[in-house]
N, C-alpha and C. Protein backbone atom coordinates (compact mmCIF):
# COMPACT_ATOMS: atom_id res chain seq x y z
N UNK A 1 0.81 -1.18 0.00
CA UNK A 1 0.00 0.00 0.00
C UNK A 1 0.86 1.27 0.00
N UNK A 2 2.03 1.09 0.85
CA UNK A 2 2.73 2.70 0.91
C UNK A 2 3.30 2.64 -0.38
N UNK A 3 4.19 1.23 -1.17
CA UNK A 3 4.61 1.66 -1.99
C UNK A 3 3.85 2.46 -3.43
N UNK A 4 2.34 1.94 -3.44
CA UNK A 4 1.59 2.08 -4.41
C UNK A 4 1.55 4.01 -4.52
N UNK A 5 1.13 4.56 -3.32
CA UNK A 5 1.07 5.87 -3.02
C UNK A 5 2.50 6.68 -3.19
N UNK A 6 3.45 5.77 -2.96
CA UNK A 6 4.95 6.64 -3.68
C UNK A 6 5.11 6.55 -4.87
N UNK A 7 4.54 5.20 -5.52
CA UNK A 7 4.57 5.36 -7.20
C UNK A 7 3.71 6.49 -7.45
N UNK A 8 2.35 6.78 -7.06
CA UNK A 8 1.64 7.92 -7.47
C UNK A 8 1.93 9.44 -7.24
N UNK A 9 2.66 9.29 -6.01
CA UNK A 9 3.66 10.74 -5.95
C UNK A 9 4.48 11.23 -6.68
N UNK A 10 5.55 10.19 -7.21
CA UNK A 10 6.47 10.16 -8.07
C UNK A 10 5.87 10.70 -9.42
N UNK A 11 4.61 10.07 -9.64
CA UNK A 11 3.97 10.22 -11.28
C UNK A 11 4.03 11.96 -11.24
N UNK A 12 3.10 11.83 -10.18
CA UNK A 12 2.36 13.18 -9.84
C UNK A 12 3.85 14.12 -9.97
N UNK A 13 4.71 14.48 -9.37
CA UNK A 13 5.81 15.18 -9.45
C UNK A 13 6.59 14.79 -10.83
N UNK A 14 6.69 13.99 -11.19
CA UNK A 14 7.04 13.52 -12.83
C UNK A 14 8.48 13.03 -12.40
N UNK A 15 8.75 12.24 -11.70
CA UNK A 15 10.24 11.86 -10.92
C UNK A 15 10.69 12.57 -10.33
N UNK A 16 10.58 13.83 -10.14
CA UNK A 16 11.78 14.92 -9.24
C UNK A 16 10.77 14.46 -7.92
N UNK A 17 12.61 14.65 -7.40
CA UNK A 17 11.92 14.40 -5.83
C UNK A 17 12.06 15.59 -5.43
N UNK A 18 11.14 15.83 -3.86
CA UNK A 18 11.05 17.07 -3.18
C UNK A 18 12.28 17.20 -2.38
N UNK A 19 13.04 18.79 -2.70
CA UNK A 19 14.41 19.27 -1.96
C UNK A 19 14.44 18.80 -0.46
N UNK A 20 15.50 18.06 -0.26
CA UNK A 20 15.52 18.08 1.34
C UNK A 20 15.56 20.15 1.97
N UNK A 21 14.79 19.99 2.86
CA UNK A 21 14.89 21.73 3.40
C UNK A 21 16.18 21.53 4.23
N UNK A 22 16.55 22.91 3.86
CA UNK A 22 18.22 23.15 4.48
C UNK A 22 17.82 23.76 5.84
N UNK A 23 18.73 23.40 6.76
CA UNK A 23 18.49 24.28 7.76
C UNK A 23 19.65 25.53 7.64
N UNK A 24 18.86 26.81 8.24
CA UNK A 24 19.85 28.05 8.48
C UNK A 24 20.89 27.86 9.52
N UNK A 25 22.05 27.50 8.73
CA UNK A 25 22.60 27.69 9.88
C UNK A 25 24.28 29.27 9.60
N UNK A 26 24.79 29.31 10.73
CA UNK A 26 25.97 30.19 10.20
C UNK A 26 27.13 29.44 9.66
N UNK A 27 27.52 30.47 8.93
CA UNK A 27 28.60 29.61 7.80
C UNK A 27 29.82 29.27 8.44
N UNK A 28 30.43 28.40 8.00
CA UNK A 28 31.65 27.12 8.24
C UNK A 28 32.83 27.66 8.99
N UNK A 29 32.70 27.97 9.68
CA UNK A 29 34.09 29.08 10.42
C UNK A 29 35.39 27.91 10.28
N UNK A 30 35.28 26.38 10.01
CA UNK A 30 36.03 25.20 10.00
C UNK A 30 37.46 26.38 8.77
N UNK A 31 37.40 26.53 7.86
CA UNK A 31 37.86 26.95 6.81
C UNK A 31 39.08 27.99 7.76
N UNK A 32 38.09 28.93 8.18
CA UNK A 32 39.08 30.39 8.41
C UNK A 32 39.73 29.65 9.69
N UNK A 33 39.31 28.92 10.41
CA UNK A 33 40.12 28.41 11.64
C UNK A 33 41.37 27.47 10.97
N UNK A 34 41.46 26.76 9.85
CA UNK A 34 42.29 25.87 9.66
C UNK A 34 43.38 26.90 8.80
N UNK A 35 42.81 28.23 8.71
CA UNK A 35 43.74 28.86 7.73
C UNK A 35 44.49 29.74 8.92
N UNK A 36 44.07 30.00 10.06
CA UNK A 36 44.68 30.60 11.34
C UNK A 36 45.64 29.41 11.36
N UNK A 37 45.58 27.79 11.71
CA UNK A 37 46.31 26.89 12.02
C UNK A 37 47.24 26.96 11.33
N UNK A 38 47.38 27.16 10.28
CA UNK A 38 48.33 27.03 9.01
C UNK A 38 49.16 27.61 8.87
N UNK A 39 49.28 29.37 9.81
CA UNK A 39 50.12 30.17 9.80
C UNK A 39 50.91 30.25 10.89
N UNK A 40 52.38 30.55 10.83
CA UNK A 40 53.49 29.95 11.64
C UNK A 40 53.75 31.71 11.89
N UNK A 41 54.05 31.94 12.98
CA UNK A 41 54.56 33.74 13.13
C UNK A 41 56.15 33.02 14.00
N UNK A 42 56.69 33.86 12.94
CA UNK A 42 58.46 33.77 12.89
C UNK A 42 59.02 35.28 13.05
N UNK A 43 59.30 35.69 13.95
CA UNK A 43 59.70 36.95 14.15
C UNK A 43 58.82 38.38 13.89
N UNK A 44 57.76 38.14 14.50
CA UNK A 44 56.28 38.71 14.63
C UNK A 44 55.66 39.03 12.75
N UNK A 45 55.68 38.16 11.91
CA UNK A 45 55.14 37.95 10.93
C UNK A 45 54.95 36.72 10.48
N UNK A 46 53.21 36.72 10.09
CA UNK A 46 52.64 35.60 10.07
C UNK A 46 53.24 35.09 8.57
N UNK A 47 53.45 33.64 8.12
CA UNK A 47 53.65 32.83 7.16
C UNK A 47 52.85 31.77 7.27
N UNK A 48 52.37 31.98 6.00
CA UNK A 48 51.14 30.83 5.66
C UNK A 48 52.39 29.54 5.50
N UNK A 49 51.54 28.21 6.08
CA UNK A 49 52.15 26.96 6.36
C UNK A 49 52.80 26.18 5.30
N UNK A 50 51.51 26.50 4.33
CA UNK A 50 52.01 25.58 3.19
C UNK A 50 53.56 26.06 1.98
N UNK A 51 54.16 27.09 2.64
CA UNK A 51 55.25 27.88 1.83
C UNK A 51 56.07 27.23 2.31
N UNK A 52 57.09 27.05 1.50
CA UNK A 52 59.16 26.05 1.49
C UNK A 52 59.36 27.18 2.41
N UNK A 53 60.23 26.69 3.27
CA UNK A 53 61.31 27.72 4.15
C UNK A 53 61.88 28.33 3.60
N UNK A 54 62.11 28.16 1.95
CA UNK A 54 62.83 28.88 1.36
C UNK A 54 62.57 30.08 1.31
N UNK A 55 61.17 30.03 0.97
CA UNK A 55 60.19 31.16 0.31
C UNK A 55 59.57 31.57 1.51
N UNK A 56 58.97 31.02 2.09
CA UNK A 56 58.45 32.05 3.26
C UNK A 56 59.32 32.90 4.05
N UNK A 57 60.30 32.14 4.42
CA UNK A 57 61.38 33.09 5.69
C UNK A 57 61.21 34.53 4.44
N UNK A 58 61.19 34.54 3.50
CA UNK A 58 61.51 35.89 2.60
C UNK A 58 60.23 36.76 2.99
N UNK A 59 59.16 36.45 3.49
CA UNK A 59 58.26 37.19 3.84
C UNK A 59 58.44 38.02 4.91
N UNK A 60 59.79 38.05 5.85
CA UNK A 60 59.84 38.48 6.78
C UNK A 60 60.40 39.57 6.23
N UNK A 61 60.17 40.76 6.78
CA UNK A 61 61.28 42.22 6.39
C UNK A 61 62.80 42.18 6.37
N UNK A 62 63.28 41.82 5.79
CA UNK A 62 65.01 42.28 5.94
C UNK A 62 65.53 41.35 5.78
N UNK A 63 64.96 39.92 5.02
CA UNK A 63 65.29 38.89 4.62
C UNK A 63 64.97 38.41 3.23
N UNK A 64 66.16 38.38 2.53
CA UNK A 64 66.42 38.49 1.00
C UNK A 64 65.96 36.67 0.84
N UNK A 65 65.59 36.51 -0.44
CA UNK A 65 66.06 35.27 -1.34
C UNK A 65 67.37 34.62 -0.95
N UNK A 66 68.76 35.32 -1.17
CA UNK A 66 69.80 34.90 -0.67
C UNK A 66 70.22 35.11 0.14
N UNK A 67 69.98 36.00 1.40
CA UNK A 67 70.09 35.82 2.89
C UNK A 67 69.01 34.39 3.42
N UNK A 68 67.89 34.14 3.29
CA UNK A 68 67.24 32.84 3.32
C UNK A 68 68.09 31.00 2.73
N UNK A 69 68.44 31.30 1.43
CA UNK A 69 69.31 30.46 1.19
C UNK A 69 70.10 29.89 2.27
N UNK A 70 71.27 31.21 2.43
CA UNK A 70 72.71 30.81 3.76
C UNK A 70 71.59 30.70 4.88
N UNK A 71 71.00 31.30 4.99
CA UNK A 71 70.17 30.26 6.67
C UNK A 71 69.88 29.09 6.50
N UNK A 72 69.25 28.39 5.54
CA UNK A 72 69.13 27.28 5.50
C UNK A 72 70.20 26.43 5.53
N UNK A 73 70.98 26.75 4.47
CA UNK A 73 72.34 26.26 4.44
C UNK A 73 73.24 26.30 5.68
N UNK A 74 73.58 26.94 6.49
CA UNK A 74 74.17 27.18 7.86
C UNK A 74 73.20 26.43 9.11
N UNK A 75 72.08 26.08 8.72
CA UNK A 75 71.02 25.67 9.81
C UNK A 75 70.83 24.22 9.67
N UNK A 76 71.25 23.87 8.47
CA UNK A 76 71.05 22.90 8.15
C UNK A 76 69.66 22.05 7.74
N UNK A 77 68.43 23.31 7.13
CA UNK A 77 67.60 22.95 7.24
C UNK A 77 66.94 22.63 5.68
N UNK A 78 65.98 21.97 5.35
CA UNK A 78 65.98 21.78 4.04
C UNK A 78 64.91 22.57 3.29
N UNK A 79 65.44 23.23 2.25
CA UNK A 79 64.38 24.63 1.57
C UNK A 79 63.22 23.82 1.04
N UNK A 80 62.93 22.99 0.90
CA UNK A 80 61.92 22.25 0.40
C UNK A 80 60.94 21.80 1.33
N UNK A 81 61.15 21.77 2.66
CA UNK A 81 59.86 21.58 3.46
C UNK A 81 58.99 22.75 4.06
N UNK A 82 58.08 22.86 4.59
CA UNK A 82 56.93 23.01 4.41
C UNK A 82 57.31 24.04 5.74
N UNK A 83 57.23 25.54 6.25
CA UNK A 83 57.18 26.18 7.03
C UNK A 83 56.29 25.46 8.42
N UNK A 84 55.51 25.09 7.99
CA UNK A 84 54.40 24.29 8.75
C UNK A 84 55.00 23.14 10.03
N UNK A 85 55.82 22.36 9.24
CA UNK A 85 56.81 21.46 9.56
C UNK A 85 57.70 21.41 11.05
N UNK A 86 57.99 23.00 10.93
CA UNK A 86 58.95 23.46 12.08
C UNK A 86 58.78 23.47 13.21
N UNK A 87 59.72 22.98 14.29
CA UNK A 87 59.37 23.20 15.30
C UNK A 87 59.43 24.13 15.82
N UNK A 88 59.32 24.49 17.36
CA UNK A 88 59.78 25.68 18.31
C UNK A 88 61.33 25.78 18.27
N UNK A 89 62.04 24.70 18.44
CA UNK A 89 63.37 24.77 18.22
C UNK A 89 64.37 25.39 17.57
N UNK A 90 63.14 24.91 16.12
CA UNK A 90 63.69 25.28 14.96
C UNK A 90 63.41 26.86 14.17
N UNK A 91 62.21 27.41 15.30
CA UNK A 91 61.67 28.91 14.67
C UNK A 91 62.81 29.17 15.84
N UNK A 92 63.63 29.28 16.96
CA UNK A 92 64.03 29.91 17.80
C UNK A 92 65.28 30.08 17.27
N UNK A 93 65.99 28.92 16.67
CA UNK A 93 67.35 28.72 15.89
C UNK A 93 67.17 29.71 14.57
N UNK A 94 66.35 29.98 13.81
CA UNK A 94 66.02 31.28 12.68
C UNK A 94 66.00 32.30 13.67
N UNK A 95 64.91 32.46 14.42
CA UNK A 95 64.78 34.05 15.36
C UNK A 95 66.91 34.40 15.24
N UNK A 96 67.09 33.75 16.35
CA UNK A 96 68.66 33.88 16.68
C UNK A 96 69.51 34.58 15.44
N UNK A 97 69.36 33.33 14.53
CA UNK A 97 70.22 33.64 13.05
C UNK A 97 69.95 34.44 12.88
N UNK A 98 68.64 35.22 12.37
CA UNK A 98 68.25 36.28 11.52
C UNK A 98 68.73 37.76 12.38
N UNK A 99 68.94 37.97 13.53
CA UNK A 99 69.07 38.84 14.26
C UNK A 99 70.84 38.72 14.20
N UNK A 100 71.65 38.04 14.43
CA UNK A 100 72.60 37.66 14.50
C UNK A 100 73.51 37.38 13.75
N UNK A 101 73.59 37.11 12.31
CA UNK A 101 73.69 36.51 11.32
C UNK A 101 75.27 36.34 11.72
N UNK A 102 76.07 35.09 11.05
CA UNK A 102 77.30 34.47 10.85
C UNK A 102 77.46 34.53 9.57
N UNK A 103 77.56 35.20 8.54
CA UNK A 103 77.83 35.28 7.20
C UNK A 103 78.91 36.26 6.50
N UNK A 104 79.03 36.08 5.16
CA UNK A 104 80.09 37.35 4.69
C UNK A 104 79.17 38.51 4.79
N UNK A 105 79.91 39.38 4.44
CA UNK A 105 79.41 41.06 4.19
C UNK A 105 78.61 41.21 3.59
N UNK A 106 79.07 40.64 2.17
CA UNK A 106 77.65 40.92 0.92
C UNK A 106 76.56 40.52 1.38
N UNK A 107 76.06 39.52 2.18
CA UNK A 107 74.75 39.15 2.35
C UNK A 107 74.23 39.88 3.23
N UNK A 108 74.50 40.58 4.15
CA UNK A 108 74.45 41.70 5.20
C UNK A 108 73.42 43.23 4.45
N UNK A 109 72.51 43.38 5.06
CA UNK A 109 71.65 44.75 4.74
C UNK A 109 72.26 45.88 5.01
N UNK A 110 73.20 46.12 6.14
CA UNK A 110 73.62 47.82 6.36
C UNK A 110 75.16 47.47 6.87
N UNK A 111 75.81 47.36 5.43
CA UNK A 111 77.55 47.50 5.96
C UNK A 111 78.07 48.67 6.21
N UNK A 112 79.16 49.06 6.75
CA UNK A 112 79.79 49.66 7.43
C UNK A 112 78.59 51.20 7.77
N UNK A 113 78.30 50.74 9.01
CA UNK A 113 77.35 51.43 9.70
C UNK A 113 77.73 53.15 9.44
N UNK A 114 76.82 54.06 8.97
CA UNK A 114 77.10 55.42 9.66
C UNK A 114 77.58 55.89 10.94
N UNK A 115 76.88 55.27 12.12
CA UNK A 115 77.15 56.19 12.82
C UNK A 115 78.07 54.94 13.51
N UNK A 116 78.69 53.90 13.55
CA UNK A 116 79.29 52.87 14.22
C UNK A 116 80.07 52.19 13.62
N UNK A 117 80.14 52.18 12.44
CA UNK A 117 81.33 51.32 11.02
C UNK A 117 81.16 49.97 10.82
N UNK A 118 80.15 49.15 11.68
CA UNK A 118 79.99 47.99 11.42
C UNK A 118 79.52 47.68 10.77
N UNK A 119 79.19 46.44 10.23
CA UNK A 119 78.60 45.70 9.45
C UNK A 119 77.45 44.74 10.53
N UNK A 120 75.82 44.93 9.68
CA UNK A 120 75.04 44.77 11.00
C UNK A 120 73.58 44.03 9.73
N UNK A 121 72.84 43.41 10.35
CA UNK A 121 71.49 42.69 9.73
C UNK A 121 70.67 42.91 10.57
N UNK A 122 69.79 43.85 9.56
CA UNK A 122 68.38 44.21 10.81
C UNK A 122 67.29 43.61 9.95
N UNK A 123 66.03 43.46 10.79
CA UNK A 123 65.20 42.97 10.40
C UNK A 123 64.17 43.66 11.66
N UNK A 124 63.05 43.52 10.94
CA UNK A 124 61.65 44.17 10.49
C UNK A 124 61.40 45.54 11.57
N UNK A 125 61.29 45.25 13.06
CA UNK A 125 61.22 46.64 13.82
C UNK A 125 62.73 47.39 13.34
N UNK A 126 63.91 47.23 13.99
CA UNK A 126 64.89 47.90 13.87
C UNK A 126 65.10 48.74 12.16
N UNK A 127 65.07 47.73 11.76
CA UNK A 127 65.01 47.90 10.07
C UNK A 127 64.35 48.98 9.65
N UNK A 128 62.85 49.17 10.22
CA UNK A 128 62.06 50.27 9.97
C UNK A 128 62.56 51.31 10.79
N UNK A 129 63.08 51.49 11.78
CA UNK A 129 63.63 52.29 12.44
C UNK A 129 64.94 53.33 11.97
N UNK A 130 65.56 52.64 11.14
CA UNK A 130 67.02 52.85 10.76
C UNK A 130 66.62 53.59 9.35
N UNK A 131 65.81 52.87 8.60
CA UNK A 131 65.37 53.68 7.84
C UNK A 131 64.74 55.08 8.18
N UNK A 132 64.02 55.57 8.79
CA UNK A 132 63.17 56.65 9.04
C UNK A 132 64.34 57.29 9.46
N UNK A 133 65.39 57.38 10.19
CA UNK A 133 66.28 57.58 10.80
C UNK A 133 67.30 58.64 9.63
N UNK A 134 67.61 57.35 8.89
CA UNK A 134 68.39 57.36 7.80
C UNK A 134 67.58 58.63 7.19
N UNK A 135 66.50 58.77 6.78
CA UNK A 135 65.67 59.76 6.07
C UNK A 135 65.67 61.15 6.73
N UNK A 136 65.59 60.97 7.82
CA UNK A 136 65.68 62.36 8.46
C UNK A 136 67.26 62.47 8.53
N UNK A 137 68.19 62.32 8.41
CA UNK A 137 69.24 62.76 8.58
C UNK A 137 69.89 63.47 6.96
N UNK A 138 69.35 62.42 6.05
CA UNK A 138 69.39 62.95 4.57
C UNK A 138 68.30 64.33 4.79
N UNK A 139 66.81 64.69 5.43
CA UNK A 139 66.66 66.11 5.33
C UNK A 139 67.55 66.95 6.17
N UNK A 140 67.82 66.56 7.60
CA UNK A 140 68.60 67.32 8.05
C UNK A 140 70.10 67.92 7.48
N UNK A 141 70.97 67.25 6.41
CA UNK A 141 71.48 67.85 5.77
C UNK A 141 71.55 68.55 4.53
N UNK A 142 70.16 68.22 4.33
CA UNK A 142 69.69 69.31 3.05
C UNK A 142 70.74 68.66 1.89
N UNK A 143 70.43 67.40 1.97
CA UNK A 143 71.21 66.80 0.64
C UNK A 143 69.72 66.67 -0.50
N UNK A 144 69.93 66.26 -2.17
CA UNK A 144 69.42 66.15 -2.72
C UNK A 144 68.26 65.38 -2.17
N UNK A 145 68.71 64.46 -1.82
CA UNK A 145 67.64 63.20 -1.85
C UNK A 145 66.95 63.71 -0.83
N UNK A 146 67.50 64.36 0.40
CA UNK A 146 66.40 64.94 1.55
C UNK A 146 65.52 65.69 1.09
N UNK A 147 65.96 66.52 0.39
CA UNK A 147 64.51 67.91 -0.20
C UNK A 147 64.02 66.86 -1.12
N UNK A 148 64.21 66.02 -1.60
CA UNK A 148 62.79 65.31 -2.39
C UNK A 148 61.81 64.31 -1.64
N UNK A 149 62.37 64.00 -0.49
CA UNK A 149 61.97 63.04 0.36
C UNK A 149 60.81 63.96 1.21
N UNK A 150 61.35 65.33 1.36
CA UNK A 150 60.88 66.56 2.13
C UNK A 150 59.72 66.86 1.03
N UNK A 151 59.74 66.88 0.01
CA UNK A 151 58.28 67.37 -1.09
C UNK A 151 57.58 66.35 -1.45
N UNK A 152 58.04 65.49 -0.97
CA UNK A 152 56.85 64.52 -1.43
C UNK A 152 57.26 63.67 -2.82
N UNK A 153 58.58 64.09 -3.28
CA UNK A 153 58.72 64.01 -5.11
C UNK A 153 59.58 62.38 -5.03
N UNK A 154 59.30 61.83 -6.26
CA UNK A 154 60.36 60.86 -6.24
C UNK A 154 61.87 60.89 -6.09
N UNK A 155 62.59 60.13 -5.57
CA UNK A 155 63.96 59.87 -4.72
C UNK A 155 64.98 59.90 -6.12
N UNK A 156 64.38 58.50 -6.46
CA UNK A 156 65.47 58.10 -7.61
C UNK A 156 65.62 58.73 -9.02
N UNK A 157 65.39 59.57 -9.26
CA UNK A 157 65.40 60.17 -10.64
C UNK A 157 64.67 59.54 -11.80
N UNK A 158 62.84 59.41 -10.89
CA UNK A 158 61.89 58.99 -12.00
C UNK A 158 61.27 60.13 -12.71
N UNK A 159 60.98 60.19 -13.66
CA UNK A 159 60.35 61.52 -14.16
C UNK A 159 58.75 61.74 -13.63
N UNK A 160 58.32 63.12 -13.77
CA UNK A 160 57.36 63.43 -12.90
C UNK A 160 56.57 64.32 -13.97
N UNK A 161 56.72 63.98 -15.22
CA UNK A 161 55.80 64.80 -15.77
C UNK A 161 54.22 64.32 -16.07
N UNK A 162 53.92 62.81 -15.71
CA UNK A 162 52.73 62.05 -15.84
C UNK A 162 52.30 61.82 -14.42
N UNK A 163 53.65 61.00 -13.61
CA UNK A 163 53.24 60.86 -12.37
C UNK A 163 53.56 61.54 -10.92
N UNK A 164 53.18 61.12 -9.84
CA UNK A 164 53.28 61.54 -8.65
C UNK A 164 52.80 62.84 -8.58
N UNK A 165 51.59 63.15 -9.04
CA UNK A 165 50.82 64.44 -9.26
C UNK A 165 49.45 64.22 -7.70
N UNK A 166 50.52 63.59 -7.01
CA UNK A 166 48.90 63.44 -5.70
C UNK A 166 48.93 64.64 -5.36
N UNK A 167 47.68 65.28 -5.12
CA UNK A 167 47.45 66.51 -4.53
C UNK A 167 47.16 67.56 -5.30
N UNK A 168 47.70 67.29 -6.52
CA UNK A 168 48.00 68.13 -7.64
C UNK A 168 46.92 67.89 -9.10
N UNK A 169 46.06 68.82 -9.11
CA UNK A 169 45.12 68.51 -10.14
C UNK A 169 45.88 69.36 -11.09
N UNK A 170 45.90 68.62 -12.37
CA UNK A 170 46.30 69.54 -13.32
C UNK A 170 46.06 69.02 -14.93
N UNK A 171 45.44 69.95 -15.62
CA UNK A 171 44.39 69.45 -16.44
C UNK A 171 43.87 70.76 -17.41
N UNK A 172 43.21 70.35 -18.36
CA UNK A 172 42.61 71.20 -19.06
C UNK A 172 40.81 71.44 -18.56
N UNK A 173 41.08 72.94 -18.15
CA UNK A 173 39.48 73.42 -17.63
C UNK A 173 38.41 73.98 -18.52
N UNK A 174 37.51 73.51 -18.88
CA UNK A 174 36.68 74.03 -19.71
C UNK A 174 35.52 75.56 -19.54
N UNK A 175 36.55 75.86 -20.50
CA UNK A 175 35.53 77.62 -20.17
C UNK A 175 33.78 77.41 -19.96
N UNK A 176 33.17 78.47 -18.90
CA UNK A 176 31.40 78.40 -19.13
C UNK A 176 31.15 78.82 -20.47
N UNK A 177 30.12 77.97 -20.36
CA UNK A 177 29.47 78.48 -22.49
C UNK A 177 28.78 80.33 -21.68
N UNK A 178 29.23 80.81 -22.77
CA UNK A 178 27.86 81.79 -22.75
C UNK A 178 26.78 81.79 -22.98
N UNK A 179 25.98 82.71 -22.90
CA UNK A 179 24.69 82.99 -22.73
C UNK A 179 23.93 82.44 -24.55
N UNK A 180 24.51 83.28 -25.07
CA UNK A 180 24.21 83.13 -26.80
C UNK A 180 24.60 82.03 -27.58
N UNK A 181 25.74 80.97 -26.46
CA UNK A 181 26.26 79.96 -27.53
C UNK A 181 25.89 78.72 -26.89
N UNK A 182 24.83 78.69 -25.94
CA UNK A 182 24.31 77.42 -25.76
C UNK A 182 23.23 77.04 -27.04
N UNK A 183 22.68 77.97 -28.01
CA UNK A 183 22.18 77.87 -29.43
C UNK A 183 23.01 76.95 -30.12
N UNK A 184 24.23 77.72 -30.32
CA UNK A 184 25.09 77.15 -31.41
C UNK A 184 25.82 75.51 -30.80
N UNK A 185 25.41 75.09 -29.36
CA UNK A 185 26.26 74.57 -29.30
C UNK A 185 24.91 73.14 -28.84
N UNK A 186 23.56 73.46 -29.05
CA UNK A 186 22.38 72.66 -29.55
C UNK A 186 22.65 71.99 -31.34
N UNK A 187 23.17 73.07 -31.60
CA UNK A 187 23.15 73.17 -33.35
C UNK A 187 24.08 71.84 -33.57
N UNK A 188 25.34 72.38 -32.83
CA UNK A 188 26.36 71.45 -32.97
C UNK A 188 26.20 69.95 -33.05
N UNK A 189 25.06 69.57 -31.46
CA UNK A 189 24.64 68.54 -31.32
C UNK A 189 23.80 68.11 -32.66
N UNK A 190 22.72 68.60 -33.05
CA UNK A 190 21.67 67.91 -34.01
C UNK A 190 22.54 67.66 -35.24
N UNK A 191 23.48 68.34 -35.75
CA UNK A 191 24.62 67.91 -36.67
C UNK A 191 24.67 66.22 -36.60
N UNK A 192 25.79 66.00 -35.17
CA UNK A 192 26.12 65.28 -35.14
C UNK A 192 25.13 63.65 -34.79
């Protein structure tokens, strides 16, 4: 008997069956939580998990392609695994290095220091620091690069006749029509 009444439902609907009803619910937070899990913070910047040590350590400020290389290489660690991978051990042994570095000169960010003559590797707070630093001392001596740094203009000798016009409208302004040539300038239209 029940089956007879599901064959007649079925007819009746012409085979489609009726949608299961969805319940409302809020959306999958599973996703954004496994993408929080995934990210490793190595010297207060986050790196997504699934990046080579090679390539992620480069996400950090003040760490080159080939400053990353010699860490690995000196750490003994292999550029091909997975940031994710690492232990505490092994983010504490980078922290150290990267602040510290054991390498030649060339790989080094700020050789023979201004105000100290050394040869020194900064990374991400200090780094930003030294820079701003560095900038105000180029305005304070009123060298080239300070008065452009001081106007707002580009540093390196890019040309400025298209760009870096922020602030700066400059343009062709169109005169008000007069009184008598909004006629001629109807005319113009039905021409065209």
């Amino acid at each position: 008997m029940a089956e007879e009444k599901q064959k007649k439902e079925e007819k009746k609907n012409l085979g489609f069956k009726k949608p299961e009803e969805k319940e409302h619910k809020r959306p999958d937070q599973s996703k954004e939580i496994a993408a929080a899990k995934s990210l490793v913070r190595i010297m207060g910047t986050d790196i997504p998990g699934e990046k080579s040590i090679h390539y992620g350590l480069t996400r950090i400020k003040g760490i080159s392609y080939a400053f990353s290389s010699a860490l690995c290489h000196v750490l003994n660690l292999d550029k091909s695994r997975k940031i994710l991978s690492l232990s505490q051990e092994e983010i504490k042994k980078i922290t150290d290095f990267a602040t510290n570095p054991k390498l030649p000169t060339f790989l080094l960010n700020r050789r023979r220091d201004i105000e100290t003559g050394q040869d020194k590797h900064l990374t991400v707070t200090p780094l930003d620091l030294q820079k701003e630093f560095d900038i105000r001392r180029l305005k304070k001596i009123r060298s080239y690069r300070g008065w452009r740094h001081a106007k707002g203009l580009p540093v390196r000798g890019q040309r400025t006749k298209a760009h870096f016009r922020e602030g700066r409208a400059v343009g062709v302004v169109r005169s008000k029509m007069k009184p008598g040539s909004q006629a001629a300038a109807e005319k113009s239209k039905e021409k065209k």
